[in-house]
Protein backbone atom coordinates (compact mmCIF):
# COMPACT_ATOMS: atom_id res chain seq x y z
CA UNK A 1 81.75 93.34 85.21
CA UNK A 2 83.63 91.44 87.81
CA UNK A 3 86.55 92.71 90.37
CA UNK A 4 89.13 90.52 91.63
CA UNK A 5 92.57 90.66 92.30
CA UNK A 6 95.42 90.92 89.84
CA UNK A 7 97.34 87.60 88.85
CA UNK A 8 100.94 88.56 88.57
CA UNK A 9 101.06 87.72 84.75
CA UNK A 10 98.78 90.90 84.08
CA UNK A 11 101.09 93.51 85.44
CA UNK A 12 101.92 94.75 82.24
CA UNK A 13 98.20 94.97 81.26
CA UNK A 14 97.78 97.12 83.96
CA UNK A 15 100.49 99.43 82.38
CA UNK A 16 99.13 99.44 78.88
CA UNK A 17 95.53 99.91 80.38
CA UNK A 18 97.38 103.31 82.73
CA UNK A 19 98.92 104.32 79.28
CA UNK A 20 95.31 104.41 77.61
CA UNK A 21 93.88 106.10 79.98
CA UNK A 22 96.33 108.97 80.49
CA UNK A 23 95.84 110.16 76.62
CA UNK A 24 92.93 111.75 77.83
CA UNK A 25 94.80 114.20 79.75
CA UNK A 26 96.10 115.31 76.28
CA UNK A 27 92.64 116.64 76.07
CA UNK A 28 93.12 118.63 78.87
CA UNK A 29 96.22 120.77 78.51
CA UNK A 30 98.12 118.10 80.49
CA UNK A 31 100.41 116.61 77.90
CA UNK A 32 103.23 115.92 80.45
CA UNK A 33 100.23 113.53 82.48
CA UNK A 34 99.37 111.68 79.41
CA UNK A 35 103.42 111.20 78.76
CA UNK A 36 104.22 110.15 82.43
CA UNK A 37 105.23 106.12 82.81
CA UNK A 38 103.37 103.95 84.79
CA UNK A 39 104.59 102.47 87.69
CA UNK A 40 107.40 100.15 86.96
CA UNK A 41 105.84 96.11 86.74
CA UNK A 42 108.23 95.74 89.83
CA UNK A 43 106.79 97.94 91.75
CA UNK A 44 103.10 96.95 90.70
CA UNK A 45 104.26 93.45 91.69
CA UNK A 46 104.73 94.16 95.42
CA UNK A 47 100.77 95.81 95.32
CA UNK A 48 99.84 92.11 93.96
CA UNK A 49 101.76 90.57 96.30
CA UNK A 50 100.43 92.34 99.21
CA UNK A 51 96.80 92.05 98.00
CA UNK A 52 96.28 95.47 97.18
CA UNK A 53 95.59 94.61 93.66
CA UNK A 54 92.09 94.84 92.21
CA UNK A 55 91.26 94.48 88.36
CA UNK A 56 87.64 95.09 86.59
CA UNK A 57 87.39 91.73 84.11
CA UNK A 58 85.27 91.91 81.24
CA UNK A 59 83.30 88.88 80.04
CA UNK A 60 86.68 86.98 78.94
CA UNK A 61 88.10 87.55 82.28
CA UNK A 62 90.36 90.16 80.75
CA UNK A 63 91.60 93.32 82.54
CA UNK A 64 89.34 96.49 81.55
CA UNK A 65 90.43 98.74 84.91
CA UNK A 66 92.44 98.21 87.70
CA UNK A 67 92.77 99.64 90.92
CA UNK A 68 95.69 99.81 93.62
CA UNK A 69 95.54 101.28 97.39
CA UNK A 70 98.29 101.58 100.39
CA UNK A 71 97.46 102.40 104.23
CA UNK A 72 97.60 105.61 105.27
CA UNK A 73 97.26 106.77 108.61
CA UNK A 74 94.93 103.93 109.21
CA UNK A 75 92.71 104.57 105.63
CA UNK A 76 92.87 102.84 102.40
CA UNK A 77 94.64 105.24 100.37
CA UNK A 78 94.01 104.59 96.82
CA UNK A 79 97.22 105.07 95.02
CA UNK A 80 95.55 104.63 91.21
CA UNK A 81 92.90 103.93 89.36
CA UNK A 82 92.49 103.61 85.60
CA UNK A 83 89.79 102.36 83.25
CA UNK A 84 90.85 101.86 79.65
CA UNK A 85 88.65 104.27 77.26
CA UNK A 86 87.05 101.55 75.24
CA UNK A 87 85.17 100.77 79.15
CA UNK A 88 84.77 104.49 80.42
CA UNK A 89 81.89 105.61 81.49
CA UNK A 90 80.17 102.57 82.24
CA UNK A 91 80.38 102.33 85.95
CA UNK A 92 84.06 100.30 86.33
CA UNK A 93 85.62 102.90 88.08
CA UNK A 94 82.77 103.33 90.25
CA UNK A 95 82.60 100.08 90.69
CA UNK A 96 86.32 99.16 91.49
CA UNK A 97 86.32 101.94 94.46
CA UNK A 98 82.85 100.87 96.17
CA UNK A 99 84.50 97.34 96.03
CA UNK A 100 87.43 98.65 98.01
CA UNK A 101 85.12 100.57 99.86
CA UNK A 102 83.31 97.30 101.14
CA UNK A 103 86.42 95.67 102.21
CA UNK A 104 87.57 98.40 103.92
CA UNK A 105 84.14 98.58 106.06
CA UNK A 106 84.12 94.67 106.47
CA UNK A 107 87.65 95.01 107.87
CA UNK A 108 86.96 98.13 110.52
CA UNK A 109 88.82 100.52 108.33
CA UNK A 110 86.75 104.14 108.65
CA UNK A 111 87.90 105.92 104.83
CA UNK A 112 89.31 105.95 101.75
CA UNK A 113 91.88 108.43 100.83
CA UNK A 114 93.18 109.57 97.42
CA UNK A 115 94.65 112.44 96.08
CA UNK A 116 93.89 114.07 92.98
CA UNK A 117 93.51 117.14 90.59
CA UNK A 118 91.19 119.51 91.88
CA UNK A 119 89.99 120.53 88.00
CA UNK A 120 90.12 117.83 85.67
CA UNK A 121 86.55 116.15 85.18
CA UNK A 122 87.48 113.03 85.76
CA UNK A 123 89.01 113.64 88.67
CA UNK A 124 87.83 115.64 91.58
CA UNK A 125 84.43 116.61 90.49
CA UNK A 126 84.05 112.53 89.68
CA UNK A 127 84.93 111.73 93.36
CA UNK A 128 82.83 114.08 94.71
CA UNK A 129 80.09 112.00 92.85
CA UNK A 130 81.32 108.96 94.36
CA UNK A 131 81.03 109.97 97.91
CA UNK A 132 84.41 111.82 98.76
CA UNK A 133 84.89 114.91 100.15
CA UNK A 134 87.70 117.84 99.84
CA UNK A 135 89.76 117.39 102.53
CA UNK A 136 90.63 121.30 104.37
CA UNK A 137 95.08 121.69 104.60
CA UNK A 138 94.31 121.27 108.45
CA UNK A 139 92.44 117.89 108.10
CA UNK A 140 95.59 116.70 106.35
CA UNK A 141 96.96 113.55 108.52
CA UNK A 142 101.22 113.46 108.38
CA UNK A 143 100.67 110.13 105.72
CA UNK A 144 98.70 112.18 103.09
CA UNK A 145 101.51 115.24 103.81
CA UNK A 146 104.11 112.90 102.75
CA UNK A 147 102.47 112.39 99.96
CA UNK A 148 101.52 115.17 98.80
CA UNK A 149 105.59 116.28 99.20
CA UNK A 150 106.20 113.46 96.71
CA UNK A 151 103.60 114.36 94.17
CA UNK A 152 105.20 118.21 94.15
CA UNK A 153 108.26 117.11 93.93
CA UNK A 154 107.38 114.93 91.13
CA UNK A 155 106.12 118.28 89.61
CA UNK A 156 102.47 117.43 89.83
CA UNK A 157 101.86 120.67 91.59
CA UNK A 158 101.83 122.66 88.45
CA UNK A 159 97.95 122.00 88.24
CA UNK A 160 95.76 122.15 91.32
CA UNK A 161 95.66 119.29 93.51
CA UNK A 162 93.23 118.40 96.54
CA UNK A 163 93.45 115.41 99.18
CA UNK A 164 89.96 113.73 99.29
CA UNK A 165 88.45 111.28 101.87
CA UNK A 166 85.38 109.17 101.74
CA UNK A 167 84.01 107.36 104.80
CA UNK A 168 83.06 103.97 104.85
């Protein structure tokens, strides 16, 4: 498996690859996750563009997983990350967020951030696997706030949701 960064002619990959992923939350009692759109290709554009892009390639140099991050409060904040099913649970996931992890040390950055639900198994418990921790309401910094305003606004609040943090 190789990471790189997304060419702009894969942006609707990514969605599909989002889309395949989600059905899993079907599985879950989460029907209205599985349903939700990915982000628009215009707005996945402006990650590429920035170079906060990353795919996992299989063997053919085709998208299998991609990952994209913002700054936060002076963190990586990973935005999303989805593996297509026919890949899961083979390390790509893993792999995509110790990648970002690495460039976020080389560059002096101290954490990744992400947000997530607290009970699906793929989620938080998976994190917490990878090295992140469950961030306390007072450890909250006024970026990760923000967002989680957004996301219960959005109506993702319905199911339990935790802020995690992982140093590098």
């Amino acid at each position: 498996m190789r990471i790189r960064r997304v060419d702009v002619g894969e942006l609707d990959v990514l969605r599909d690859i989002e889309r395949a992923a989600g059905q899993c939350f079907r599985d879950v009692g989460m029907p209205e996750i599985a349903d939700d759109e990915p982000l628009p290709v215009e707005t996945l554009a402006e990650y590429q563009r920035a170079g906060r892009a990353w795919v996992a390639v299989d063997g053919a140099d085709l998208p299998v997983a991609y990952l994209i991050s913002d700054s936060v409060d002076g963190c990586v904040h990973i935005e999303q990350v989805s593996v297509h099913p026919d890949h899961g649970r083979q390390g790509v996931g893993r792999a995509l967020v110790d990648d970002v992890a690495a460039r976020a040390g080389s560059a002096g950055i101290p954490a990744l951030t992400l947000t997530t639900f607290a009970e699906v198994p793929w989620n938080a418990p998976y994190y917490l696997r990878l090295g992140f921790r469950v961030l306390s309401e007072d450890e909250l910094t006024p970026g990760l706030q923000a967002i989680r305003a957004r996301e219960a606004a959005h109506g993702l609040d319905r199911w339990p949701r935790v802020c995690m943090r992982r140093d590098v």
